[in-house]
N, C-alpha and C. Protein backbone atom coordinates (compact mmCIF):
# COMPACT_ATOMS: atom_id res chain seq x y z
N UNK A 1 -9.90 -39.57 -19.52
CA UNK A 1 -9.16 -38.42 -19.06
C UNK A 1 -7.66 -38.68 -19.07
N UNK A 2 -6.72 -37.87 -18.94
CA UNK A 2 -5.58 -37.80 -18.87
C UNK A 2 -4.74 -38.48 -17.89
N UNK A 3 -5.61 -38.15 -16.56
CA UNK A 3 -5.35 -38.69 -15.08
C UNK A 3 -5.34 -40.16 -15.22
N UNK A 4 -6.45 -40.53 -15.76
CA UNK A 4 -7.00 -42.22 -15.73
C UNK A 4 -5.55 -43.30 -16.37
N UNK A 5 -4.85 -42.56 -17.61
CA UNK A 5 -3.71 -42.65 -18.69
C UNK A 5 -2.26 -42.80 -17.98
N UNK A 6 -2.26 -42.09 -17.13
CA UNK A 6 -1.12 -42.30 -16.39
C UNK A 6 -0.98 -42.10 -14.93
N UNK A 7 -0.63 -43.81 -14.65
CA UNK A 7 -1.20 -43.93 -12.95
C UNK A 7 -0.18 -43.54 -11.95
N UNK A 8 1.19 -42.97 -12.65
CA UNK A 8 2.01 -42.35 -12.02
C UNK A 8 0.97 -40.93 -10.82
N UNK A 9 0.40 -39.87 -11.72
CA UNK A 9 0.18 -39.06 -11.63
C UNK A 9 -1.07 -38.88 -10.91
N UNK A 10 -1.89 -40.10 -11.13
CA UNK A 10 -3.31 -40.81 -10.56
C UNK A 10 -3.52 -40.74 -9.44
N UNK A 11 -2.46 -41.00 -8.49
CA UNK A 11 -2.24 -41.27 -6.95
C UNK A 11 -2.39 -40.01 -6.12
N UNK A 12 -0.97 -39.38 -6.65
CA UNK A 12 -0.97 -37.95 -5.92
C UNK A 12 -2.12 -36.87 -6.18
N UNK A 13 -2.86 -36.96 -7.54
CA UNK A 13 -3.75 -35.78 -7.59
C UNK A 13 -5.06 -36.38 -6.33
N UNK A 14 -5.42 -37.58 -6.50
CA UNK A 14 -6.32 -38.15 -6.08
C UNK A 14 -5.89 -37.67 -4.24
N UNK A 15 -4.44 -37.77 -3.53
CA UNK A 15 -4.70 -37.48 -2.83
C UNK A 15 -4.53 -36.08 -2.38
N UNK A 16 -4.42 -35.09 -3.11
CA UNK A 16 -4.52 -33.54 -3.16
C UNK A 16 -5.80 -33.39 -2.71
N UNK A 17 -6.93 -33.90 -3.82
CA UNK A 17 -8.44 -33.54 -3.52
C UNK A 17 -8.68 -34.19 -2.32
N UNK A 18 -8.21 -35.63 -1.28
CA UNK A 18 -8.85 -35.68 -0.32
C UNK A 18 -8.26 -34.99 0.88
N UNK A 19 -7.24 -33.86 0.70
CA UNK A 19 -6.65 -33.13 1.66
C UNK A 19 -7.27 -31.99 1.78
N UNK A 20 -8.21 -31.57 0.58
CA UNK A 20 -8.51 -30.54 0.73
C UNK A 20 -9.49 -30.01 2.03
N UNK A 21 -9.90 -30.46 2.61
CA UNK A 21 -11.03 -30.58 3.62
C UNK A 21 -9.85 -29.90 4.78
N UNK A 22 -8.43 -31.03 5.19
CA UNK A 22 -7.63 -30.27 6.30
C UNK A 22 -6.67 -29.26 5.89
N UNK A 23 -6.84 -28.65 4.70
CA UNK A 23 -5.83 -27.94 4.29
C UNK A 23 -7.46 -26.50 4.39
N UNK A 24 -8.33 -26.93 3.85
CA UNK A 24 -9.15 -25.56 4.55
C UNK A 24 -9.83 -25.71 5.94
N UNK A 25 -9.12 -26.20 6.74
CA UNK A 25 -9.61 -25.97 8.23
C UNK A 25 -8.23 -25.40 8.82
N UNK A 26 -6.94 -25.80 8.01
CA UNK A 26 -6.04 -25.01 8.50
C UNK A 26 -5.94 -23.53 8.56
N UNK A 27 -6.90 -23.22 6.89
CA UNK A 27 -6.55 -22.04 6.52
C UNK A 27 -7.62 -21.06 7.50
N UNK A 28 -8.71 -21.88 8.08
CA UNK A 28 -9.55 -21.41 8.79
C UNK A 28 -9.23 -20.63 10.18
N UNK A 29 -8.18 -21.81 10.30
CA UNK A 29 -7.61 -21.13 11.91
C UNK A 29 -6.29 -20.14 11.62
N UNK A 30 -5.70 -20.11 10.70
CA UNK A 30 -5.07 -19.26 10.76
C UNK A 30 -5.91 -17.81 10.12
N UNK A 31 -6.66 -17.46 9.66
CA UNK A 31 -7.91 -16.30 9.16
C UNK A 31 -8.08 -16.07 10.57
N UNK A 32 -8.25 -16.66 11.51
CA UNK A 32 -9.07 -16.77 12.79
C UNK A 32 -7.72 -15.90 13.57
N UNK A 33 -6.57 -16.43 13.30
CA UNK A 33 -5.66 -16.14 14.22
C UNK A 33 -5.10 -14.64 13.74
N UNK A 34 -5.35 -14.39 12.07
CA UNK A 34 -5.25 -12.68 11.47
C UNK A 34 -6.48 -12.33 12.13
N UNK A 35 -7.23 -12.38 11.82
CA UNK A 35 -8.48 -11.91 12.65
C UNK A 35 -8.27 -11.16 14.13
N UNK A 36 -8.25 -12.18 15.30
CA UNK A 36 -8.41 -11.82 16.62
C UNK A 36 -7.01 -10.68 16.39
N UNK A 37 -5.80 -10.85 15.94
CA UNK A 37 -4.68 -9.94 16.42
C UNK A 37 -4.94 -8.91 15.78
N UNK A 38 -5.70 -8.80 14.53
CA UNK A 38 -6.04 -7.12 13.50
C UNK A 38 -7.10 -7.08 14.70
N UNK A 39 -7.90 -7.05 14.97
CA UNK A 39 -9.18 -6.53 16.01
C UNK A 39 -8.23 -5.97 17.33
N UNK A 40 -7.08 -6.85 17.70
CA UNK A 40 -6.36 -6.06 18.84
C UNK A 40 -5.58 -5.03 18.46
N UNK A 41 -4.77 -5.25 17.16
CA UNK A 41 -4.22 -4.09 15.95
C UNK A 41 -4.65 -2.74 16.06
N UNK A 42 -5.80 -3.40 15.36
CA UNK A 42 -7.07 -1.49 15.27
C UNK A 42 -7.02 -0.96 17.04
N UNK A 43 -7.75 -1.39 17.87
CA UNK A 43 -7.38 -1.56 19.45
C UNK A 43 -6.68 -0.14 19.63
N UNK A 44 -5.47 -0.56 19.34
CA UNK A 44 -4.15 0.06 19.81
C UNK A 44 -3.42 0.72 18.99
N UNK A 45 -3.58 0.48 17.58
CA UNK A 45 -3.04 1.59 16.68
C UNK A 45 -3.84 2.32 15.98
N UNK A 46 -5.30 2.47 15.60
CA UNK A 46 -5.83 2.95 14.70
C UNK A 46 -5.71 4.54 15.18
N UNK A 47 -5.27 5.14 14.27
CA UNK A 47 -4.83 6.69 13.95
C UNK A 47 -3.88 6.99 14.83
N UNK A 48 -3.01 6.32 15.01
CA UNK A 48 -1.87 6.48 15.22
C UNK A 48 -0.63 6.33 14.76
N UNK A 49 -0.81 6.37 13.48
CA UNK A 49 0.65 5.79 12.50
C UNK A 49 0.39 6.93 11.76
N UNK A 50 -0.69 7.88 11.57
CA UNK A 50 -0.95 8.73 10.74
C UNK A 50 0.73 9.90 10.71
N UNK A 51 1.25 10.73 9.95
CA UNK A 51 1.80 11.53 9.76
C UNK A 51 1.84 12.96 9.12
N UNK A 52 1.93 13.68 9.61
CA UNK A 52 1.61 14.78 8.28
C UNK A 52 3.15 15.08 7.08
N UNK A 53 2.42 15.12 5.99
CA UNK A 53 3.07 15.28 4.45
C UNK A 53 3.15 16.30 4.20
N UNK A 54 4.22 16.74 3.33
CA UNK A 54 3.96 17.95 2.79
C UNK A 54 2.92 17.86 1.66
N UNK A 55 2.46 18.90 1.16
CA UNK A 55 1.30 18.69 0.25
C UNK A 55 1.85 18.42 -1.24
N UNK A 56 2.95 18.91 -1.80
CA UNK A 56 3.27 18.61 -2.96
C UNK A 56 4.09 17.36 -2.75
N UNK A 57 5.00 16.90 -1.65
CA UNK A 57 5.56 15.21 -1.69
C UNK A 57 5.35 14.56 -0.36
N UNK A 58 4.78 13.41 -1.13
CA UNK A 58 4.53 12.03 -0.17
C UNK A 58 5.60 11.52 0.59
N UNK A 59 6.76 11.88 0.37
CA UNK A 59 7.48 10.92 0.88
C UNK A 59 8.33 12.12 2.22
N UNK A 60 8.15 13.61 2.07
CA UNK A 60 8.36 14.25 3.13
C UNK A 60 7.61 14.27 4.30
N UNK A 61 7.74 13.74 5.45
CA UNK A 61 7.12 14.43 6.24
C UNK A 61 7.52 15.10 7.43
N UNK A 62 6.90 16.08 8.30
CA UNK A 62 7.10 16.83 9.52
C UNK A 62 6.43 16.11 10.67
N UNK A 63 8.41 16.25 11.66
CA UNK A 63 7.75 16.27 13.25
C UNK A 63 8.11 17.84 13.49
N UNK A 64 8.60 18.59 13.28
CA UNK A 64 8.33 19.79 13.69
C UNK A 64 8.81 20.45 12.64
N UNK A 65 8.01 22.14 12.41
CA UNK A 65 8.70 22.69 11.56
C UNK A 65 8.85 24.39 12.11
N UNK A 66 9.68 25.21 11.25
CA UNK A 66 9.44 26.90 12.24
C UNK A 66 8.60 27.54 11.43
N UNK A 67 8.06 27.68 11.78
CA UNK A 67 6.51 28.88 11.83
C UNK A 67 6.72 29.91 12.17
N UNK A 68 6.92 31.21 11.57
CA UNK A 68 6.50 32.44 11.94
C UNK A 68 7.67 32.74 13.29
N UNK A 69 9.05 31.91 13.10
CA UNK A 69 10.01 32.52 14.18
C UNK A 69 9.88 31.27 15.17
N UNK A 70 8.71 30.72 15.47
CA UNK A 70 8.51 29.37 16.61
C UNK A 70 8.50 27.99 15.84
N UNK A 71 9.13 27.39 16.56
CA UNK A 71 8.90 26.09 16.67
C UNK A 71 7.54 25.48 16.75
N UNK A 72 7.03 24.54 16.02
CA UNK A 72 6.12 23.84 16.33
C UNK A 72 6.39 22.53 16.07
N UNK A 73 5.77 21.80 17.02
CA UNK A 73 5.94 20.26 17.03
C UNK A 73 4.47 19.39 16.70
N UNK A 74 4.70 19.05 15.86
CA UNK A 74 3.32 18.53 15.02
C UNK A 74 3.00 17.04 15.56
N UNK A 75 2.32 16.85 16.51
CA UNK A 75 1.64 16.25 16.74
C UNK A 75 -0.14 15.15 16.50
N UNK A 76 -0.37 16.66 15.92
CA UNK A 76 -2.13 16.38 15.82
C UNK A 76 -2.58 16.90 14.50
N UNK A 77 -3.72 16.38 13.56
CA UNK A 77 -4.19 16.90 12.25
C UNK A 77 -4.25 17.99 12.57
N UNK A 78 -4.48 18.76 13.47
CA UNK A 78 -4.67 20.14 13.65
C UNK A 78 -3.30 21.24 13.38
N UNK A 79 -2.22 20.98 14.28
CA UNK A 79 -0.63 21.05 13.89
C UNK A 79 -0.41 21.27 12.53
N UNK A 80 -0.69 19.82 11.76
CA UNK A 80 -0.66 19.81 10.65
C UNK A 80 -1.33 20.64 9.92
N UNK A 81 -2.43 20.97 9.73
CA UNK A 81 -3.17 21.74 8.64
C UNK A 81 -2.91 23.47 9.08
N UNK A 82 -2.15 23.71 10.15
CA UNK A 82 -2.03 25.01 10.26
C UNK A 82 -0.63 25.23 9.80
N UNK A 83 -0.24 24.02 9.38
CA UNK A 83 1.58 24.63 8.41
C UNK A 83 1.62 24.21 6.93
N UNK A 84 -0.21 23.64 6.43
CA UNK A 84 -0.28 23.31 5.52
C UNK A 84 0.32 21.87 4.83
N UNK A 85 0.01 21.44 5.32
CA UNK A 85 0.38 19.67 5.53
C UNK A 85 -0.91 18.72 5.47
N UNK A 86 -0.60 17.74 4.78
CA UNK A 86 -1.92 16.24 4.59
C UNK A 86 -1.29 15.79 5.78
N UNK A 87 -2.47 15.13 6.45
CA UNK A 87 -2.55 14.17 7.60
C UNK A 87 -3.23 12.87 7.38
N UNK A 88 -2.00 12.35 6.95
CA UNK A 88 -2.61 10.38 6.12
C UNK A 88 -1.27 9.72 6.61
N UNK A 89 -2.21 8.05 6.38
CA UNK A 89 -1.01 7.10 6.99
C UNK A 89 -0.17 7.04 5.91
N UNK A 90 0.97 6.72 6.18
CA UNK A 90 2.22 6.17 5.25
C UNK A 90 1.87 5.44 4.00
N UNK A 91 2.36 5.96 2.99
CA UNK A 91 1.89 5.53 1.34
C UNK A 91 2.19 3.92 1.62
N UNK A 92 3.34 3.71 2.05
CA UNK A 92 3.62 2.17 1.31
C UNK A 92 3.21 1.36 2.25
N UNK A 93 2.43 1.56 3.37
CA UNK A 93 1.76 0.05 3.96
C UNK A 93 0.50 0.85 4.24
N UNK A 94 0.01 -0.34 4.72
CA UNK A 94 -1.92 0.08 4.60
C UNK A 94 -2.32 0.62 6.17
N UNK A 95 -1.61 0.25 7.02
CA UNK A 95 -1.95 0.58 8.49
C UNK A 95 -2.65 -0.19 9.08
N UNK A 96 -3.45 0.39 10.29
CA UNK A 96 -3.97 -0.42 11.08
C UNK A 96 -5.57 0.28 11.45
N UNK A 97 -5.82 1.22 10.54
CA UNK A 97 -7.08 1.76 10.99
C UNK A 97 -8.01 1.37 10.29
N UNK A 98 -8.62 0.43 10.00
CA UNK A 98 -9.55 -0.53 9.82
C UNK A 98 -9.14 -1.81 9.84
N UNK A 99 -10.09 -3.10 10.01
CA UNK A 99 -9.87 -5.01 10.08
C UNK A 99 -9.16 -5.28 9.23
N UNK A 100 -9.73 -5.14 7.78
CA UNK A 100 -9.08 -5.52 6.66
C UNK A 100 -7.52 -4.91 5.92
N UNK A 101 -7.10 -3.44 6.61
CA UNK A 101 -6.33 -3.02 6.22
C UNK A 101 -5.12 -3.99 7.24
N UNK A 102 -5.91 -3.77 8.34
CA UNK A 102 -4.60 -4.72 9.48
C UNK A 102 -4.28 -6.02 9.09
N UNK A 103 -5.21 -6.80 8.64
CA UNK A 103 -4.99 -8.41 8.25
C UNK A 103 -3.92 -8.03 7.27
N UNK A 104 -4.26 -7.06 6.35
CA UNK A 104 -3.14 -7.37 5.25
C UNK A 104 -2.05 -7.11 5.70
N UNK A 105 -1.73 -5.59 6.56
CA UNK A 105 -0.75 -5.66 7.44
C UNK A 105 -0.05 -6.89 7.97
N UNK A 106 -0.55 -7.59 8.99
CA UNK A 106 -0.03 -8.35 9.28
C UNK A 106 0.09 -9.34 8.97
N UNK A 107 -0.18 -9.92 7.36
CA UNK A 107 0.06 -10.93 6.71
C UNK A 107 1.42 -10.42 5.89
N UNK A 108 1.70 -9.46 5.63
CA UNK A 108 2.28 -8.45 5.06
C UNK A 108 3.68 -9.03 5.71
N UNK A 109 3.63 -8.33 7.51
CA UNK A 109 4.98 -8.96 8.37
C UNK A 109 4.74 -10.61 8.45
N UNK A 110 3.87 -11.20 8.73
CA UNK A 110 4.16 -12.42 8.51
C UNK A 110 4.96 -13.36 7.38
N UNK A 111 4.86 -12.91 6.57
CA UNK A 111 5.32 -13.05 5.41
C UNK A 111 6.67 -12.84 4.93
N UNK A 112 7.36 -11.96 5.54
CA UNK A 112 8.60 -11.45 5.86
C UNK A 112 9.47 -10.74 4.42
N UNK A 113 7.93 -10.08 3.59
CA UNK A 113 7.97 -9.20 2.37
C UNK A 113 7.56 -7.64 2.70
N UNK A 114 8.43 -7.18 2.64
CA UNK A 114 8.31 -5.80 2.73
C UNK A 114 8.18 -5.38 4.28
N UNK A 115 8.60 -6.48 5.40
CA UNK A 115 8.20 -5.91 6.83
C UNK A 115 8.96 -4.85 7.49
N UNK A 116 10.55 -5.15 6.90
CA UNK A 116 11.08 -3.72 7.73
C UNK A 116 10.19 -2.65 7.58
N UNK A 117 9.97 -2.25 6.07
CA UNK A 117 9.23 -1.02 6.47
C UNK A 117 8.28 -0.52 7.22
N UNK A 118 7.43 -1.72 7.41
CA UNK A 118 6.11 -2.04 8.11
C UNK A 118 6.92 -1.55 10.03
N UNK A 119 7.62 -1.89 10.22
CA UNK A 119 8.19 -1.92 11.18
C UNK A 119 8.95 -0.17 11.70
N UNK A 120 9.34 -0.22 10.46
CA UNK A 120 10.47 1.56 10.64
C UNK A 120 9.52 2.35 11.25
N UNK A 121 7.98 2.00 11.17
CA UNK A 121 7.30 3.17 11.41
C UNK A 121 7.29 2.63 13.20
């Protein structure tokens, strides 16, 4: 093999493979530690980041709009679909209303790629 050829290179791979054992118990506890905080995530935010859109653009949305002379303040899918509006979470992060959407979430801010936005909301 290649490895065997040059004992420069021999050493360090050799000790890569015997790290691998604490390098996946690390990765274990940190899964563990996305885990328990997405389960408290969903908890406390699931359908609550939701917004209503206008139907032709994603990137508009309404806290209140005038209706028929009144004010309305859009609060609830219901609000929404009576001024003709989608009621979905924010296009560019995944939210918090399911496990797997939150882990990514919050690997997302952990990561410190793309979190302001994660945050603006």
């Amino acid at each position: 093999l290649m490895i065997n050829r040059n004992r420069g290179i021999k050493i360090p791979v050799i000790c890569l493979f015997k790290s691998i054992p604490a390098i996946a118990n690390v990765f274990a506890v940190c899964l563990l530690f996305y885990l328990v905080f997405a389960i408290l995530a969903v908890q406390l935010f699931a359908g609550k980041l939701r917004r209503c859109y206008a139907s032709s653009d994603t990137t508009q949305y309404f806290e209140h709009i005038e209706v028929g002379g009144e004010v309305v303040n859009i609060r609830t899918s219901f609000d929404c679909a009576r001024v003709g509006g989608v009621w979905e979470n924010p296009r560019y992060h995944r939210g918090f209303d399911n496990v797997f959407d939150a882990i990514l979430t919050l690997f997302e801010v952990s990561t410190f790629e793309g979190w302001l936005v994660v945050m603006a909301n």
